[in-house]
N, C-alpha and C. Protein backbone atom coordinates (compact mmCIF):
# COMPACT_ATOMS: atom_id res chain seq x y z
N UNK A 1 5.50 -39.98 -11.00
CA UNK A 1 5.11 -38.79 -10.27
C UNK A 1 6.31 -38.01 -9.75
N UNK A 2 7.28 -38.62 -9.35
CA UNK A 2 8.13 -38.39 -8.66
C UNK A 2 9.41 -37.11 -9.33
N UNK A 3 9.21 -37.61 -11.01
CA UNK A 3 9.85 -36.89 -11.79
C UNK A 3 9.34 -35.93 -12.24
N UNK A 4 8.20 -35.60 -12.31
CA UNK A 4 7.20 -34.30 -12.53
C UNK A 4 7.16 -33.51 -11.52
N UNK A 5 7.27 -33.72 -10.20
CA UNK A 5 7.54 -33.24 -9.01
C UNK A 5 9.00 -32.09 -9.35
N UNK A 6 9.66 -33.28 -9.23
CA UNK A 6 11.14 -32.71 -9.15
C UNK A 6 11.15 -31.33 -10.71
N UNK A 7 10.82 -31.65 -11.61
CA UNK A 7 11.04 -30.77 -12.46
C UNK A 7 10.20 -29.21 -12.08
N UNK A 8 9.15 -29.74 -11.51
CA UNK A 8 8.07 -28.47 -11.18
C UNK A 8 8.98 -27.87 -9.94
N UNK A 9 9.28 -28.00 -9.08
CA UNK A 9 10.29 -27.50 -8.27
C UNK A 9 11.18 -26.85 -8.56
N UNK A 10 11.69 -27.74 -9.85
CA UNK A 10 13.57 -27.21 -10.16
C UNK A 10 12.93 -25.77 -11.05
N UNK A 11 11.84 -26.05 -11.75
CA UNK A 11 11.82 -24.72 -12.95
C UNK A 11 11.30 -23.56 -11.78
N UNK A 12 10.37 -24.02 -11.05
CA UNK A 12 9.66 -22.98 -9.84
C UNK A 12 10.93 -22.48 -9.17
N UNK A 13 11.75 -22.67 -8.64
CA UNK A 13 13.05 -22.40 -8.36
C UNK A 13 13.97 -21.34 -9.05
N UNK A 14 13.88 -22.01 -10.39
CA UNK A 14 14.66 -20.96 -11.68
C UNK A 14 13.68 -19.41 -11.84
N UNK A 15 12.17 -19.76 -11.93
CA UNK A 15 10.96 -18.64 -11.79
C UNK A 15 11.35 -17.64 -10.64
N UNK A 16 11.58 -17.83 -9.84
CA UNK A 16 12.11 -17.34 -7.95
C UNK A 16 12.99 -16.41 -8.38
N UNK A 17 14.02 -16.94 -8.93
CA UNK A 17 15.52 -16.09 -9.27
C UNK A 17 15.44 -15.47 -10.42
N UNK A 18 14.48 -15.60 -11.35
CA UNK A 18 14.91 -14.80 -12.42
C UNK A 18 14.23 -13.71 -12.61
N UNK A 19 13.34 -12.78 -11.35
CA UNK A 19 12.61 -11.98 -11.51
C UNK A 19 11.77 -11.35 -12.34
N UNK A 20 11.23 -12.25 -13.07
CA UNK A 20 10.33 -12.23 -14.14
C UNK A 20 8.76 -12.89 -13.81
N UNK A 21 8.46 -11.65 -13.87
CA UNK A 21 6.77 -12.43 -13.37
C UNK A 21 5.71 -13.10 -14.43
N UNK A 22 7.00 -12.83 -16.03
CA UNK A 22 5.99 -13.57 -17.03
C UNK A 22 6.12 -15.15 -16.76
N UNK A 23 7.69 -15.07 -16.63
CA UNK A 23 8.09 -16.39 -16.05
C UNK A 23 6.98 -17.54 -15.43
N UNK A 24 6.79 -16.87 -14.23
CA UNK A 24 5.82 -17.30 -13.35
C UNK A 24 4.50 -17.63 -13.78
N UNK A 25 4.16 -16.76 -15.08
CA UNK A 25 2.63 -17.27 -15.68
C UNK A 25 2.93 -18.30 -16.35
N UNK A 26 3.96 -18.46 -16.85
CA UNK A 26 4.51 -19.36 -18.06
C UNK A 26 4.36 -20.86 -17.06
N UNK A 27 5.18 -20.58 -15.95
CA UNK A 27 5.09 -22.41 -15.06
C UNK A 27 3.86 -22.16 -14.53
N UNK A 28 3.06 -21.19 -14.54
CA UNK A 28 1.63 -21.92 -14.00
C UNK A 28 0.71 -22.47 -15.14
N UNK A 29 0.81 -21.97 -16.24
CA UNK A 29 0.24 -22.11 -17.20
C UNK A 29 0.45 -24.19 -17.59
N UNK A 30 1.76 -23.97 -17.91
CA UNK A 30 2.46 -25.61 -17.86
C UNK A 30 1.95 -26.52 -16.92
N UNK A 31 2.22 -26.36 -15.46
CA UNK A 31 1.57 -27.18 -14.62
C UNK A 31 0.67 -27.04 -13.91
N UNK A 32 -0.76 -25.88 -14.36
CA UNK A 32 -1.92 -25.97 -13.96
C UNK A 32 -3.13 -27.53 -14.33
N UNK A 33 -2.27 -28.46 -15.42
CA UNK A 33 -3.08 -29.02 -15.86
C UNK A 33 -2.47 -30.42 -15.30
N UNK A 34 -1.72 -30.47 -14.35
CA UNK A 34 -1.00 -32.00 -13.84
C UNK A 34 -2.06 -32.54 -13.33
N UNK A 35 -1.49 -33.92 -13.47
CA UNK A 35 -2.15 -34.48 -12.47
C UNK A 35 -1.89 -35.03 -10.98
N UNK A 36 -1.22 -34.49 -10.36
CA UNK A 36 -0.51 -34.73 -9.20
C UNK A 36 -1.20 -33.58 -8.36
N UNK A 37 -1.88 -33.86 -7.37
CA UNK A 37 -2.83 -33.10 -6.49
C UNK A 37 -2.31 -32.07 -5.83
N UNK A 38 -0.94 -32.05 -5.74
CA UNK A 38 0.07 -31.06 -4.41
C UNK A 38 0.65 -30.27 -5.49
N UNK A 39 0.37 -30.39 -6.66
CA UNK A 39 0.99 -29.50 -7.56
C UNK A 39 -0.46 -28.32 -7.83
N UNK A 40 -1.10 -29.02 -7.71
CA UNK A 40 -2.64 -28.41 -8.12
C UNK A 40 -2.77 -27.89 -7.12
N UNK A 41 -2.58 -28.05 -6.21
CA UNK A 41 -3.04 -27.21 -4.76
C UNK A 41 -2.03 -25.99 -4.53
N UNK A 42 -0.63 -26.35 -4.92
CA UNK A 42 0.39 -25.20 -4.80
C UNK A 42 -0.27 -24.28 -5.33
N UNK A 43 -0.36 -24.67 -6.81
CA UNK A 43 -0.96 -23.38 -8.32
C UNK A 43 -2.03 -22.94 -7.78
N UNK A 44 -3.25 -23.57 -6.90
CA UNK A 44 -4.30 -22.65 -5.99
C UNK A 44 -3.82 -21.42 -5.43
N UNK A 45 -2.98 -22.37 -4.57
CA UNK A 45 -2.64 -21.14 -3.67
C UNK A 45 -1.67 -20.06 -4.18
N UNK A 46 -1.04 -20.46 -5.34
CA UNK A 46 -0.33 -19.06 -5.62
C UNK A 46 -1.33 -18.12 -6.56
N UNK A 47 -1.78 -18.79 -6.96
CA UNK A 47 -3.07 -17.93 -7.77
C UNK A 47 -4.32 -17.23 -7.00
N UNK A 48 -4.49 -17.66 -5.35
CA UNK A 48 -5.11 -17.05 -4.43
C UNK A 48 -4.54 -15.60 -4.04
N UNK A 49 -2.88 -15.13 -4.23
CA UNK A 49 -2.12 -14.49 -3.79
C UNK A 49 -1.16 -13.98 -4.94
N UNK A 50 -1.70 -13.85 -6.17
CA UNK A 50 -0.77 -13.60 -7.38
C UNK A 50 -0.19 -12.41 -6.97
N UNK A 51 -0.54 -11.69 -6.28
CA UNK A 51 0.00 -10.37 -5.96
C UNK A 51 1.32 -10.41 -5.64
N UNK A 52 1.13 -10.98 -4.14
CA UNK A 52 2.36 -11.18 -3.17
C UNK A 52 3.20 -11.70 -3.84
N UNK A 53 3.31 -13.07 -4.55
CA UNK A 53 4.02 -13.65 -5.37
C UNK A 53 4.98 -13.07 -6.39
N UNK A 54 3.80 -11.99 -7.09
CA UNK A 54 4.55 -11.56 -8.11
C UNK A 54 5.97 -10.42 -7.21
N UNK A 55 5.37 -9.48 -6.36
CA UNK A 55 5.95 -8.96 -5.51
C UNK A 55 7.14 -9.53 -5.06
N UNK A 56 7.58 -10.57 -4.67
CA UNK A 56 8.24 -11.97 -3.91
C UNK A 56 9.23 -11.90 -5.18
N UNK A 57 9.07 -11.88 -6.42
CA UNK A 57 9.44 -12.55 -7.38
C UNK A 57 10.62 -11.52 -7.69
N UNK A 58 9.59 -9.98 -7.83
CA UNK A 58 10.22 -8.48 -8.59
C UNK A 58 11.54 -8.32 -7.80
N UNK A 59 10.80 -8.41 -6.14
CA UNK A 59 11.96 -7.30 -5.30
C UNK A 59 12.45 -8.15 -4.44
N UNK A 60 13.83 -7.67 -4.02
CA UNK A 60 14.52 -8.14 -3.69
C UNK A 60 14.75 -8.61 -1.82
N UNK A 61 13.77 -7.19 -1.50
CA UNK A 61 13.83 -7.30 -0.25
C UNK A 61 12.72 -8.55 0.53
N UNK A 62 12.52 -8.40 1.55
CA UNK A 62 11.27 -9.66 2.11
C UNK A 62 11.23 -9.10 3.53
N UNK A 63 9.98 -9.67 4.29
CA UNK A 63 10.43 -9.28 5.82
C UNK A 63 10.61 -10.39 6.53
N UNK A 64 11.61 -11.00 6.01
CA UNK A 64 11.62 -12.23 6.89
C UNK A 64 12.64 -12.01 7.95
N UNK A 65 13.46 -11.04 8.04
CA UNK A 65 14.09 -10.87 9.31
C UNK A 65 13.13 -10.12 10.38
N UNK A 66 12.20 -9.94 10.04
CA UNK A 66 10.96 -9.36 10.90
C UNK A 66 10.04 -10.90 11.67
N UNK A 67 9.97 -11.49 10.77
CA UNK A 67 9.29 -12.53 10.63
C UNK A 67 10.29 -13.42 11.44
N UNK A 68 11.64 -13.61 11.62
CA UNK A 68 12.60 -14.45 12.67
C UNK A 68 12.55 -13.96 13.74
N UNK A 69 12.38 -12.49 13.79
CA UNK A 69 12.37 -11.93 15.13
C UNK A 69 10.78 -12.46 16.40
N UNK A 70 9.66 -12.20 15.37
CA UNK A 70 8.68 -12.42 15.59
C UNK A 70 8.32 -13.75 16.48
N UNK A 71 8.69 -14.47 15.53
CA UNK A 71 8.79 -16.29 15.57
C UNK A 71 9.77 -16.64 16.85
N UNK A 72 11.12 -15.96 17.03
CA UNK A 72 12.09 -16.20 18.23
C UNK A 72 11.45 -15.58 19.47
N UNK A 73 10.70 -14.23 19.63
CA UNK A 73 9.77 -14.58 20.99
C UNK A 73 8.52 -15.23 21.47
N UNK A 74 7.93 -15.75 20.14
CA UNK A 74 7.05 -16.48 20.53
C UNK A 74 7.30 -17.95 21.02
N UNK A 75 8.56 -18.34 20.87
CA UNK A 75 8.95 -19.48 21.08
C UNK A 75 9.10 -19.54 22.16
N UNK A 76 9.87 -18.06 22.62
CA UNK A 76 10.47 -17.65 23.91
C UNK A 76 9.12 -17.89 25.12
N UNK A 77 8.02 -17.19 24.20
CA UNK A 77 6.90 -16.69 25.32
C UNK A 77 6.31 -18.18 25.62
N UNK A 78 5.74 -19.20 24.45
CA UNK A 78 5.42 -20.43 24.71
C UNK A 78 6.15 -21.18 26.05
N UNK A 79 7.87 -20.78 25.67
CA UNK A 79 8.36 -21.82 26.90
C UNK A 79 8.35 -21.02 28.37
N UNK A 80 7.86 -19.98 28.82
CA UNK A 80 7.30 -19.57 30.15
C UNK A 80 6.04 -19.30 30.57
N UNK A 81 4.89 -19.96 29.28
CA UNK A 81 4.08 -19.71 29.55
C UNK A 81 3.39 -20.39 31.03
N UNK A 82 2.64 -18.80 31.79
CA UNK A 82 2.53 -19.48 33.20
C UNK A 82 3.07 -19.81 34.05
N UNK A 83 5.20 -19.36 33.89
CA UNK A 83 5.51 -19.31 34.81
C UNK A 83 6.30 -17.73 34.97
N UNK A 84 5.97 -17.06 34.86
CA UNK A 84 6.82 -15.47 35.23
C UNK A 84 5.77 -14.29 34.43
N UNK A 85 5.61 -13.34 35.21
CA UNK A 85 5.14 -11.74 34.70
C UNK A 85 5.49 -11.22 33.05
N UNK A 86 4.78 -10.65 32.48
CA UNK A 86 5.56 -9.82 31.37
C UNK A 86 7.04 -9.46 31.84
N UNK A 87 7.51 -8.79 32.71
CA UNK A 87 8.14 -7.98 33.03
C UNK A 87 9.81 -8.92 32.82
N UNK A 88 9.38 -10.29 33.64
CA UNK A 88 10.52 -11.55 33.01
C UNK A 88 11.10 -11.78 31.88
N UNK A 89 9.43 -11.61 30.59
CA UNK A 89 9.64 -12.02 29.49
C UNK A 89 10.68 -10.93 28.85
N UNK A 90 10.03 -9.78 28.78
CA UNK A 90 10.59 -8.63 28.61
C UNK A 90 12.19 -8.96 28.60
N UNK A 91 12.52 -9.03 29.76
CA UNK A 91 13.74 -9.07 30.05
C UNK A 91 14.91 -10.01 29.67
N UNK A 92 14.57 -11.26 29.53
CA UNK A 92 14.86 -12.24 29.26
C UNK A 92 14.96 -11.87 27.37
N UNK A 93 13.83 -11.41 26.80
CA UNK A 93 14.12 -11.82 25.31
C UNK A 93 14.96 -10.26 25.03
N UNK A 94 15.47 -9.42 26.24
CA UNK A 94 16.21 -7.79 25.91
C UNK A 94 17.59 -8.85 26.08
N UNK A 95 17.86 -9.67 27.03
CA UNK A 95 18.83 -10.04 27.10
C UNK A 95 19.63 -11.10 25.94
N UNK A 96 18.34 -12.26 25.41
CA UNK A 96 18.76 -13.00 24.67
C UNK A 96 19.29 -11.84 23.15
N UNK A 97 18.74 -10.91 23.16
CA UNK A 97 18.74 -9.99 21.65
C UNK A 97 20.20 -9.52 21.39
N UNK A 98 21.02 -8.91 23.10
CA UNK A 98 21.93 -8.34 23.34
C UNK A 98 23.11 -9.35 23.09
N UNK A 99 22.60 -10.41 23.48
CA UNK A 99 23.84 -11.32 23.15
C UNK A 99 23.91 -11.61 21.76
C-alpha cells in the first residue's frame, strides 16, 4: 500500500506543477480504480470541485495570503475570547500587523 501511496502523491505533485489540466484527468483516470480507500476519497473530492482544481492547476496566483491573514486573527480572536471589547482586538491585531 505504502508504495502506491507514495507514487500517487509523487505524480499528483508533478500534475500541480505542470499546469496541465489534461494531466490531471490522466492521474485521475489511473488511480480512480485503487484500492486504497484515501486515494478513493481524495479522487471524490477532487472530482466534487474539478473546477477549482483545474483553476489551482492553470494559474498561478491563489488567495492564500488572504487566507493567512484570515486564519492569524482568528487565532488572535480565539485567544481573548471573553476577555476584552472589539475595540482591544482591533487594536492588538493593528499592532501585531505593523510589526
Amino acid at each position: 500500500y505504502l508504495k502506491e501511496i507514495y507514487e500517487a502523491v509523487k505524480e499528483f505533485k508533478k500534475v500541480l506543477f505542470s499546469k496541465s489540466t489534461e494531466k490531471l484527468h490522466n492521474w485521475i483516470k489511473k488511480y480512480e480504480k485503487s484500492s486504497i480507500q484515501g486515494i478513493q476519497s481524495f479522487i471524490h473530492g477532487i472530482k466534487r470541485d474539478i473546477v477549482a482544481v483545474e483553476n489551482a492547476i492553470k494559474f498561478e496566483y491563489s488567495n492564500g495570503l488572504a487566507e493567512g491573514k484570515i486564519n492569524k486573527i482568528k487565532l488572535i480572536k480565539r485567544m481573548m475570547y471573553g476577555r476584552c471589547k472589539f475595540e482591544t482586538l482591533k487594536n492588538k491585531i493593528l499592532l501585531i500587523e505593523h510589526n
